[in-house]
Protein backbone atom coordinates (compact mmCIF):
# COMPACT_ATOMS: atom_id res chain seq x y z
CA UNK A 1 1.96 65.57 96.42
CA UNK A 2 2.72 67.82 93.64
CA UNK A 3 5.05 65.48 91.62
CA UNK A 4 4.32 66.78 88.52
CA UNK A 5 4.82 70.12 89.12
CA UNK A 6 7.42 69.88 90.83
CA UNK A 7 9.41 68.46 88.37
CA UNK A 8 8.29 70.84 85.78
CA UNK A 9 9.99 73.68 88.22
CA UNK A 10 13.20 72.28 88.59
CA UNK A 11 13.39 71.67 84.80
CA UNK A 12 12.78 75.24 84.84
CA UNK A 13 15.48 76.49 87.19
CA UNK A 14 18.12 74.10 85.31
CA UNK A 15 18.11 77.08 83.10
CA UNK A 16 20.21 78.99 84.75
CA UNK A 17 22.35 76.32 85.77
CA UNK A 18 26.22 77.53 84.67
CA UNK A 19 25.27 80.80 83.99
CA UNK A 20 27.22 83.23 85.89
CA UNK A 21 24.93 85.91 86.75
CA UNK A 22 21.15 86.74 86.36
CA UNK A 23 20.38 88.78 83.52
CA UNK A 24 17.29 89.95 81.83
CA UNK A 25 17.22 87.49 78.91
CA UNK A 26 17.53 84.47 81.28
CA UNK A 27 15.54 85.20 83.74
CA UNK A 28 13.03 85.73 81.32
CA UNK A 29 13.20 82.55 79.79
CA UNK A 30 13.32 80.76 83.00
CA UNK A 31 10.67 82.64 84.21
CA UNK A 32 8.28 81.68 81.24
CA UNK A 33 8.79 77.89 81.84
CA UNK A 34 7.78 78.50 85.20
CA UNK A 35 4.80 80.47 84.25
CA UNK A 36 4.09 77.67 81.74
CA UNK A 37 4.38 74.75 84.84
CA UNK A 38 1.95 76.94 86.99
CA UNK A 39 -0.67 76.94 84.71
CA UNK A 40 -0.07 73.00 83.41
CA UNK A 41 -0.80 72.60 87.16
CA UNK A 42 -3.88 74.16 86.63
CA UNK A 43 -3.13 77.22 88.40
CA UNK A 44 -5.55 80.55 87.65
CA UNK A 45 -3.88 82.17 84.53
CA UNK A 46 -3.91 85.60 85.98
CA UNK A 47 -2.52 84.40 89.33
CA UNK A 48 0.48 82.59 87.19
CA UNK A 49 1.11 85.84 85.63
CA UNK A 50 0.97 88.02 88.45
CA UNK A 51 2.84 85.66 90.49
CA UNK A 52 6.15 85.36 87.73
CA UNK A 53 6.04 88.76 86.76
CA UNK A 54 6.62 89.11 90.59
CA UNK A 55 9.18 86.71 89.88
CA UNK A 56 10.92 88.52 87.41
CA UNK A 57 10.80 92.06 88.62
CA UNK A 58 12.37 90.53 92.01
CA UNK A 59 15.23 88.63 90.15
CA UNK A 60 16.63 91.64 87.70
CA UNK A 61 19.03 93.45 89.31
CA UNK A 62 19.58 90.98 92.40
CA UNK A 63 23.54 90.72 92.89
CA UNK A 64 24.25 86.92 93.22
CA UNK A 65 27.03 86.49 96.19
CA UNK A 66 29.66 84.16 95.02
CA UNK A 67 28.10 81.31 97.24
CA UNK A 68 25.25 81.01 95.76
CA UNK A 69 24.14 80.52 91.92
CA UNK A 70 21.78 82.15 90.02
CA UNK A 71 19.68 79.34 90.31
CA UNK A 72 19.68 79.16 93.58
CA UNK A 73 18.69 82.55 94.19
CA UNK A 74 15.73 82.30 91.80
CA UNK A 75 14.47 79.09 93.60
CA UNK A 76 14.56 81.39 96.60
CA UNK A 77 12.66 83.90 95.47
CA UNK A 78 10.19 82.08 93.59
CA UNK A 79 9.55 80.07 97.11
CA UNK A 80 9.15 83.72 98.59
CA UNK A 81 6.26 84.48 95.85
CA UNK A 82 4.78 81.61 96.24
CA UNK A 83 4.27 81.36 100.20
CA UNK A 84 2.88 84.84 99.90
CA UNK A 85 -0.04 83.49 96.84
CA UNK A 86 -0.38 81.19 99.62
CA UNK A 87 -1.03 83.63 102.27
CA UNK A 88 2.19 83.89 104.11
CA UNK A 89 1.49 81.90 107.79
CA UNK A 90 -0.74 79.58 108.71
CA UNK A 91 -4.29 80.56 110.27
CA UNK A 92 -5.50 78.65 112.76
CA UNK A 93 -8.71 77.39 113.51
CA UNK A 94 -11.11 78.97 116.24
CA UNK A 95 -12.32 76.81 118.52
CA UNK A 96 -13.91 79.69 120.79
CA UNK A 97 -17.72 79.35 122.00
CA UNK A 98 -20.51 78.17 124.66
CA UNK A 99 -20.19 75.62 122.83
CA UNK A 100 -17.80 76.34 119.48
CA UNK A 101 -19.57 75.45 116.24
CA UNK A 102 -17.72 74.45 112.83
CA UNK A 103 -19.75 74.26 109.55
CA UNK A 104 -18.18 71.90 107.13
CA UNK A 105 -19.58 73.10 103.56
CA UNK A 106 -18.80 71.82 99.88
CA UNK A 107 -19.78 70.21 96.80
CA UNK A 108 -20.84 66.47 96.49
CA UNK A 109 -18.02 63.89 97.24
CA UNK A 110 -15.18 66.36 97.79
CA UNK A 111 -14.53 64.49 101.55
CA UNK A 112 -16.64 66.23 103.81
CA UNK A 113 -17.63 63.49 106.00
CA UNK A 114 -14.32 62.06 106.05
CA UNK A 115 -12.67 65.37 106.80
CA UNK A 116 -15.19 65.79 109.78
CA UNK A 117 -14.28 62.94 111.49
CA UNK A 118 -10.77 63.94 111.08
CA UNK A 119 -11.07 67.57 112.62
CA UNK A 120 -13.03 66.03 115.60
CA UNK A 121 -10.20 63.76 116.69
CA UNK A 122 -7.96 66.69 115.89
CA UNK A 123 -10.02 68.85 118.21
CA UNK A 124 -10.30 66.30 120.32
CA UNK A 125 -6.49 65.74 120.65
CA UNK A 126 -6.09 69.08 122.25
CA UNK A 127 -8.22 68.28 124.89
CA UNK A 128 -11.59 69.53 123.90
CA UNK A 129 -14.78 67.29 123.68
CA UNK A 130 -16.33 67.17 120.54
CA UNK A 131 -20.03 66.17 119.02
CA UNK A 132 -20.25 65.78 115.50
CA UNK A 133 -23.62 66.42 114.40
CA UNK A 134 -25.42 64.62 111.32
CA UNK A 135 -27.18 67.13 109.00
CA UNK A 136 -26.51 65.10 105.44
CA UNK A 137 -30.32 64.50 105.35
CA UNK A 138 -30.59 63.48 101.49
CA UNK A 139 -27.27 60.83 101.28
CA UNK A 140 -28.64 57.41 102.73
CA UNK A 141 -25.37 56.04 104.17
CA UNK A 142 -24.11 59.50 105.41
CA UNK A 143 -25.21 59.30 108.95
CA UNK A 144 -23.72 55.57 108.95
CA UNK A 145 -20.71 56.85 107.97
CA UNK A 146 -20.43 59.61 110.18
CA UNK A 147 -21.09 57.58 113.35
CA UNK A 148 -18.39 55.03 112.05
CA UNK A 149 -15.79 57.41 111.88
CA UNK A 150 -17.17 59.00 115.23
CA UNK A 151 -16.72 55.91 116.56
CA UNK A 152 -12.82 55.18 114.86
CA UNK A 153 -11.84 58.78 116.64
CA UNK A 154 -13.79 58.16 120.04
CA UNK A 155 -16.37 61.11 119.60
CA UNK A 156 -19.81 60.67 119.98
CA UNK A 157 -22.20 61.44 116.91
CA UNK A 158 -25.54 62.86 117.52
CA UNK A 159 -27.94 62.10 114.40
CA UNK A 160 -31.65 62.54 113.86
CA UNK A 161 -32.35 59.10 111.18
CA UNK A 162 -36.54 60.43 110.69
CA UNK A 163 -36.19 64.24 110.42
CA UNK A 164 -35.64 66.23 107.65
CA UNK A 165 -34.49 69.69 108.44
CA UNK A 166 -31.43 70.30 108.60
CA UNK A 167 -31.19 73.49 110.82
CA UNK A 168 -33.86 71.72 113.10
CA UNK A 169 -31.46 68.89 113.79
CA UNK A 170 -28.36 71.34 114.55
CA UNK A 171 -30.05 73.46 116.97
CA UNK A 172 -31.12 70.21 118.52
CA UNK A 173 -27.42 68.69 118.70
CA UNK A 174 -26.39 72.05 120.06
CA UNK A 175 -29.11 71.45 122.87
CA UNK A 176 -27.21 68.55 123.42
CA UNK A 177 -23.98 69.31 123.41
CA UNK A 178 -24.60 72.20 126.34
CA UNK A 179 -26.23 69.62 128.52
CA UNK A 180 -23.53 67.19 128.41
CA UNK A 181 -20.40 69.49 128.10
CA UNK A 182 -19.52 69.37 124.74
CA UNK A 183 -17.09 72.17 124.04
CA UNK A 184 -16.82 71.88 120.06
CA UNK A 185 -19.92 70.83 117.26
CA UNK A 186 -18.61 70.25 113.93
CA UNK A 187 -21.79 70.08 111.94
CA UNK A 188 -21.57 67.69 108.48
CA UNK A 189 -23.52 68.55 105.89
CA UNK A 190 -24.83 67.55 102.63
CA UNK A 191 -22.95 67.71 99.47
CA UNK A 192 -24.40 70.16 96.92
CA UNK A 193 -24.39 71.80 93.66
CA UNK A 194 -23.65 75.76 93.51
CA UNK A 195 -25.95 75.70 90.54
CA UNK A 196 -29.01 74.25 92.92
CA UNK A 197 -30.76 76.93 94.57
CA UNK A 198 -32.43 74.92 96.99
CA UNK A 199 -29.67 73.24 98.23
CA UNK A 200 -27.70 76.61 98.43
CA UNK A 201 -30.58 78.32 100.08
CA UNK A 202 -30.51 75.42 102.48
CA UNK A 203 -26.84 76.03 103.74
CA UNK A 204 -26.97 79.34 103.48
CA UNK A 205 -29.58 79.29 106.38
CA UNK A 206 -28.04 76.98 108.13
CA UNK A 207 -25.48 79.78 108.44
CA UNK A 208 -27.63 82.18 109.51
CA UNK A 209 -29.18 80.20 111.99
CA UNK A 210 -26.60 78.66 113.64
CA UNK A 211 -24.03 81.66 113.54
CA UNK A 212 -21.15 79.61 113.78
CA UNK A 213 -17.65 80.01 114.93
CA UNK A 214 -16.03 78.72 111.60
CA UNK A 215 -17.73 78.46 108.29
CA UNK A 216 -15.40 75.87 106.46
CA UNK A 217 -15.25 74.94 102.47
CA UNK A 218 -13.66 71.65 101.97
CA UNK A 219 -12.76 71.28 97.73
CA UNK A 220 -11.53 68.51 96.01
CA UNK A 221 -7.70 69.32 95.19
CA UNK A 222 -8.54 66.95 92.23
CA UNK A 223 -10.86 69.18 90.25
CA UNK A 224 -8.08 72.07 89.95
CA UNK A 225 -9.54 75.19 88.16
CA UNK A 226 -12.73 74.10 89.28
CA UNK A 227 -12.55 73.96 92.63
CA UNK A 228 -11.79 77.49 92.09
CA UNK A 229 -14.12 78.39 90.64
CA UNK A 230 -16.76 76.63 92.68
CA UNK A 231 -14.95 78.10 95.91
CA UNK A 232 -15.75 81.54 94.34
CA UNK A 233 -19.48 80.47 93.82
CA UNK A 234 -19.72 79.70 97.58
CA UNK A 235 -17.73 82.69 99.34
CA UNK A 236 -20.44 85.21 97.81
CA UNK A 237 -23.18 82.94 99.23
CA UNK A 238 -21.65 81.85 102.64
CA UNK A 239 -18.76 84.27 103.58
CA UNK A 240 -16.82 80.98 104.58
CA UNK A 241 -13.68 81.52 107.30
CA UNK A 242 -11.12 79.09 105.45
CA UNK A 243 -10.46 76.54 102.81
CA UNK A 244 -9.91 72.73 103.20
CA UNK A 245 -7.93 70.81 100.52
CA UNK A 246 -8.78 67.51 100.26
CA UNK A 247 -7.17 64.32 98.23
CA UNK A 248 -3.80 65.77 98.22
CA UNK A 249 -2.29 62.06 98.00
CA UNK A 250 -4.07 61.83 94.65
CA UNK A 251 -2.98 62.37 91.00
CA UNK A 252 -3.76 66.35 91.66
CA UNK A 253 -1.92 69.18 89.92
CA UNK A 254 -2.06 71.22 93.03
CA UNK A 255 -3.43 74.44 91.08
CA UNK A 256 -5.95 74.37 93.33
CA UNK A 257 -3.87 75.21 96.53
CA UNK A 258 -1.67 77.77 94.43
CA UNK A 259 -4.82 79.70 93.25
CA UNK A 260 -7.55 79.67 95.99
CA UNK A 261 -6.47 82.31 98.10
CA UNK A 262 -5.66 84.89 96.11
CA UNK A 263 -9.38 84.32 94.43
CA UNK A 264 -11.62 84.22 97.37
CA UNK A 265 -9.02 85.83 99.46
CA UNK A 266 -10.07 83.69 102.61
CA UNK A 267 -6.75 81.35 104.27
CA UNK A 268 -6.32 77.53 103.22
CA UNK A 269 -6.55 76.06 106.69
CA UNK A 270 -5.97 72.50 106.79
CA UNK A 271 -4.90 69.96 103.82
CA UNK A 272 -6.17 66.29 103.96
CA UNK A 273 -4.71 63.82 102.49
CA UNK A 274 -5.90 60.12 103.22
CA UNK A 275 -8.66 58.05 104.24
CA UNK A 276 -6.88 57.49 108.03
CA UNK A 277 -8.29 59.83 110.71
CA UNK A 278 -4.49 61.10 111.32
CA UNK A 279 -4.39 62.55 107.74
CA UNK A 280 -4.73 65.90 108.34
CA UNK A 281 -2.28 68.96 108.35
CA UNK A 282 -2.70 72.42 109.27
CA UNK A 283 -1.67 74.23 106.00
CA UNK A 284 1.58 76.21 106.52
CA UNK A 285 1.86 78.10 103.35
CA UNK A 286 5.78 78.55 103.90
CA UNK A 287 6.53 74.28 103.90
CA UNK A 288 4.53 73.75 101.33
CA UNK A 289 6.01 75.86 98.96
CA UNK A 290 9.25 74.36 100.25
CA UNK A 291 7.45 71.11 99.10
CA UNK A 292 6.63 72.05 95.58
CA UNK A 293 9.88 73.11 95.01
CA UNK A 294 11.38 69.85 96.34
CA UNK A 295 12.89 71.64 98.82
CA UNK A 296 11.34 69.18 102.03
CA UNK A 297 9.27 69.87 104.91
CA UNK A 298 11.23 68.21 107.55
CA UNK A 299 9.49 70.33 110.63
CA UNK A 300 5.99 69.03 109.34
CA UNK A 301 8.15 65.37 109.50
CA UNK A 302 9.40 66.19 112.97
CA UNK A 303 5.89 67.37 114.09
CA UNK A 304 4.29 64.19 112.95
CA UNK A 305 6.82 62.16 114.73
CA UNK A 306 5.88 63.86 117.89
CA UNK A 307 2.23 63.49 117.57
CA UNK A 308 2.70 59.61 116.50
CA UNK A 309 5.44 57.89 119.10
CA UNK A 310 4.54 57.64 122.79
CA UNK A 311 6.86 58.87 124.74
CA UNK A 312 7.01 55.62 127.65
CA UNK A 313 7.17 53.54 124.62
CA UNK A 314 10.54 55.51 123.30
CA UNK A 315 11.35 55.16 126.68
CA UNK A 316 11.51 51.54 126.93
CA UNK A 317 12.69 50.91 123.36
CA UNK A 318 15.92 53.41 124.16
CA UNK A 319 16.51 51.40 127.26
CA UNK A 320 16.27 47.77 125.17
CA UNK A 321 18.65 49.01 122.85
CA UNK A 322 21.57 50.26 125.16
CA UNK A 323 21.31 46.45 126.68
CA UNK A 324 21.16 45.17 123.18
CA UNK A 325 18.29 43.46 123.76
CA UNK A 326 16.34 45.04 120.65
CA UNK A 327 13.84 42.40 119.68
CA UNK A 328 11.33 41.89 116.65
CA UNK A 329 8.63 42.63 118.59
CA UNK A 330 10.21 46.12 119.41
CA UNK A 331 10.69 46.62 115.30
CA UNK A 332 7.15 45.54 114.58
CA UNK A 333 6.14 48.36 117.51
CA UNK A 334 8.35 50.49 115.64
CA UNK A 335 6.98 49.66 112.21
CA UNK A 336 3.03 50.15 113.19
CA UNK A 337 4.16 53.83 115.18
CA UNK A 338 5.93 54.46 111.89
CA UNK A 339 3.00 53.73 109.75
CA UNK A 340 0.60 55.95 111.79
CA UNK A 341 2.63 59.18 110.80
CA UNK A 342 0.63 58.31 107.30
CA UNK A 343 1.72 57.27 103.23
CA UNK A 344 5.36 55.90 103.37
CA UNK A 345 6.17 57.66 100.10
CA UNK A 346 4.98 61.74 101.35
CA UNK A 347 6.49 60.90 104.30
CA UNK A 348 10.06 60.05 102.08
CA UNK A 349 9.31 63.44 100.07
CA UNK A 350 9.61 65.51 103.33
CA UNK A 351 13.05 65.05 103.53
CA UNK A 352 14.99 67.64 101.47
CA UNK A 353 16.02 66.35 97.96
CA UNK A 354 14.23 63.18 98.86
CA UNK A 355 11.44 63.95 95.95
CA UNK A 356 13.49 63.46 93.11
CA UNK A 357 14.89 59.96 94.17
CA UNK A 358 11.72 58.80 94.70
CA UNK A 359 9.68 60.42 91.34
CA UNK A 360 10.07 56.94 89.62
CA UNK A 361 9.43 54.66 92.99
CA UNK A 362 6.08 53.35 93.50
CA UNK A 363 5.88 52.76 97.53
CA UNK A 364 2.11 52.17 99.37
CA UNK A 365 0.99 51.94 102.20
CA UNK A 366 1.44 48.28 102.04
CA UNK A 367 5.22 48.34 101.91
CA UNK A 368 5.41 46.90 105.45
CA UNK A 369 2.76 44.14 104.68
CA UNK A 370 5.45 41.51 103.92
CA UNK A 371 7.84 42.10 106.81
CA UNK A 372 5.10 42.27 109.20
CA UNK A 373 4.10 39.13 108.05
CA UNK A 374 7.09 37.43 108.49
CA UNK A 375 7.58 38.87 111.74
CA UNK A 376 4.52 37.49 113.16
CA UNK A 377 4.54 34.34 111.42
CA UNK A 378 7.52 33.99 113.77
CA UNK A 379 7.13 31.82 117.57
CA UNK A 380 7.63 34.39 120.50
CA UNK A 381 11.14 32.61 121.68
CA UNK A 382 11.99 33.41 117.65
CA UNK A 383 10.80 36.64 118.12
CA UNK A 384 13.17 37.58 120.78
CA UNK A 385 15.97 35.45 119.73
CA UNK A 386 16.30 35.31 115.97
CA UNK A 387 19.50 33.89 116.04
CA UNK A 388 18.03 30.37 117.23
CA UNK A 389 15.62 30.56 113.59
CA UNK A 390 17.64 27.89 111.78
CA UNK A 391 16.98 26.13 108.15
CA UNK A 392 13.63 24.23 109.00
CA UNK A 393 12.37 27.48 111.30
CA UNK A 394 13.17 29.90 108.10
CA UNK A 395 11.07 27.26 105.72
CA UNK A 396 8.04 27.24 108.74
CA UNK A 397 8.22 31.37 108.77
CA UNK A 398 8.29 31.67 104.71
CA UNK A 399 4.83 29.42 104.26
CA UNK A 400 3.41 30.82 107.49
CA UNK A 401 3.91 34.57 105.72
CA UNK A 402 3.76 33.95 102.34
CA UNK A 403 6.91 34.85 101.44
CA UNK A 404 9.88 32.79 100.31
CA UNK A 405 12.85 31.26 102.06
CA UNK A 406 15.06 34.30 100.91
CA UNK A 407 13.17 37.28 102.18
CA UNK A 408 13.21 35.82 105.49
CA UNK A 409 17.22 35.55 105.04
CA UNK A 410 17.04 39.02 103.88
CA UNK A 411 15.30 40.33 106.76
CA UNK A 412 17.18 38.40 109.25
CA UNK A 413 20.33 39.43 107.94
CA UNK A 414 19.35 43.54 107.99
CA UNK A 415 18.31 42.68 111.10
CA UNK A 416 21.24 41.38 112.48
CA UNK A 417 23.07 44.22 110.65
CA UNK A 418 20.66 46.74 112.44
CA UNK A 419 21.58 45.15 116.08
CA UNK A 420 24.99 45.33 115.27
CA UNK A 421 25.04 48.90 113.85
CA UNK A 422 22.72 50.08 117.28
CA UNK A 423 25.20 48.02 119.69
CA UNK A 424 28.63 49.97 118.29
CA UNK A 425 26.74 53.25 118.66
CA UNK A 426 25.79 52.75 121.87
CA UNK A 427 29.63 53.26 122.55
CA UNK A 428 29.25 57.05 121.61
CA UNK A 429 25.67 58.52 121.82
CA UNK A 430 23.21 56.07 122.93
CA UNK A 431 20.58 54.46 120.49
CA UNK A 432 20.01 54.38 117.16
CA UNK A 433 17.33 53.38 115.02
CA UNK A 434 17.40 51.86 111.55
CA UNK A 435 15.15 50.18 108.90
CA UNK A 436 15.42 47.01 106.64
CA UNK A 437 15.42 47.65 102.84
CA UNK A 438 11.88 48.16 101.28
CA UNK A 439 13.51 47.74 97.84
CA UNK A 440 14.28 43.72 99.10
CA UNK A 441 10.15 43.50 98.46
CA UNK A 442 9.94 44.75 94.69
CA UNK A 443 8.92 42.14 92.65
């Protein structure tokens, strides 16, 4: 998420590394590489200027305390600037209403069907039941889709296949929804074209209509300047509540996130950034600066965590590893909780410093494939006792997994390390948990 220009901001800020105090000459030349990686990024050229001449006006004249550097002082202000272009704190969503309704708006294939189905089980994880509502009446497989994902989250989808009016089929789902207790209606709708009139003229009385709680835009983080752009097109027809970012796992600039609130002036509220339902974040405009200037977002890593691992489950794990009894089967538990949380290598770039080490790594979502393989190419007795898997057991688990002889050795040995490592520090603070070595699967 924001590799690129991340890296183009520290190569900025080296600068001033060495340089004893923050003058007007180098903060002026650091300040126009950073004005130059804001708009590679694709971020709106008057919003990069306003935002470093900020910058620079802040910087002159700041005394720099003989713990910190120069550079470090800049980073902190520039983080400053930036969570303010990004509108300071988080807003969240309003879920308010006999029953609440959310409009999900956008252009063609910028994720609004996937992002629906993600905000229902969202809802729906803070106890509200949700209806998601069908009202893509010109995209053949969108109501398929929908009541796929509605059935992935555990939401039920209310669709009308025959008609073909939009607002009809709304006010109908809303019928529905107050006779069977439904205390949120995201309505999806179809993709379309601010240049298309009738399309426009179609959501804009869908608006009107249904007067709903929320009015969201979702944008493709992928189309940069344009999503600006396009965002702008919308607001003056819709008045929309908040912005969605979608795709933010892609090859994106992230220009898009930098420049769309001080355009439209309406609050980025959620950023989405995966096809799995638990890929959504409420946008906290303070971590991700934090994030584009490789700075970590361990609170959005801890909050993850907490929404991911049950509780009872920690429970029993904690008590299998003071008895030293951790098995395989409790590291393959451990592994799928793990992969929940969502991509292996954000998840990495959360931690502080954690970015850079990992700009030239390459790590999927499939990372785990191999060991999870091997693990369950294992017998249950093996599972719970690796330390009867001898030669001929090792050769069975390799062709059973498709690995070879000496990843299983690999594993079994980190393994074994792991169990040891948990056992001594069990002597001072109770359990530990560690993790074999996804570099032992790099071809």
């Amino acid at each position: 998420m924001f590799e690129n220009l991340t890296q183009k901001l520290d190569k900025a800020f080296k600068n001033l590394k060495g340089q004893g105090s923050i003058t007007e000459i180098n903060v002026a030349s650091t300040v126009k590489e950073i004005r130059r990686a804001l708009i590679d990024a694709d971020v709106n050229y008057k919003v990069a200027k306003e935002v470093t001449d900020k910058i620079k006006n802040e910087a002159i004249g700041q005394d720099v305390l003989i713990s910190v550097s120069p550079g470090q002082l800049l980073v902190k202000i520039t983080s400053d600037e930036l969570t303010a272009l990004m509108g300071e704190k988080a807003v969240p969503l309003s879920t308010d209403g006999s029953p609440a309704i959310i409009l999900i708006s956008g252009l063609q294939g910028s994720g609004k069907t996937t992002f629906s189905g993600k905000l229902a089980q969202f809802i729906k994880k803070q106890g509200k039941d949700v209806l998601l509502t069908a009202c893509d009446i010109y995209r053949p497989a969108a109501i398929d889709q929908l009541k796929v994902l509605g059935e992935q989250v555990g939401v039920d989808v209310y669709a009308e296949p025959e008609n073909k009016n939009a607002l009809e089929i709304a006010n109908n789902a809303l019928d529905y929804a107050k006779k069977n207790g439904k205390k949120v209606v995201i309505v999806d709708t179809a993709g379309r074209l601010a240049v298309d009139e009738q399309m426009m003229n179609e959501i804009e009385g869908l608006k009107k209509g249904l007067n709903p709680t929320e009015t969201l835009f979702v944008v493709d983080s992928m189309t940069g300047q344009d999503a600006v752009n396009t965002a702008k097109t919308f607001n003056e027809r819709l008045d929309f509540d908040g912005v969605v970012l979608t795709k933010l796992d892609g090859d994106t600039r992230g220009g898009a996130a930098l420049s769309i609130r001080t355009v439209v002036d309406k609050p980025i509220k959620f950023i989405s950034y995966g096809e799995k339902m638990d890929a959504l974040d409420v946008f906290h405009p303070d971590r991700m600066s934090q994030r584009i200037l490789g700075m970590g977002d361990v609170i959005s890593l801890v909050e993850r965590a907490q929404q991911t691992f049950d509780e009872d489950e920690a429970k029993r794990i904690n008590k299998k590893i003071r008895k030293n009894q951790f098995s395989f089967d409790d590291f393959l538990s451990q592994l799928q909780q793990i992969k929940k949380m969502g991509n292996i290598k954000d998840l990495i770039g959360m931690l502080p410093g954690a970015g850079k080490l990992m700009k030239d790594i390459d790590i999927d979502d499939d990372a785990f494939k191999p060991i999870e393989a091997i693990i369950l190419s294992m017998t249950k007795d093996e599972r719970e006792n690796p330390e009867i898997i001898n030669g001929s057991r090792r050769r069975r688990i390799a062709n059973g997994s498709g690995t070879s002889i000496q990843d299983v050795n690999k594993l079994l040995k980190q393994f074994n390390d792991m169990r040891k490592l948990m056992k001594t520090m069990n002597k001072f603070s109770g359990s530990r948990r560690g993790l074999p070595n996804m570099n032992m699967f790099k071809k």
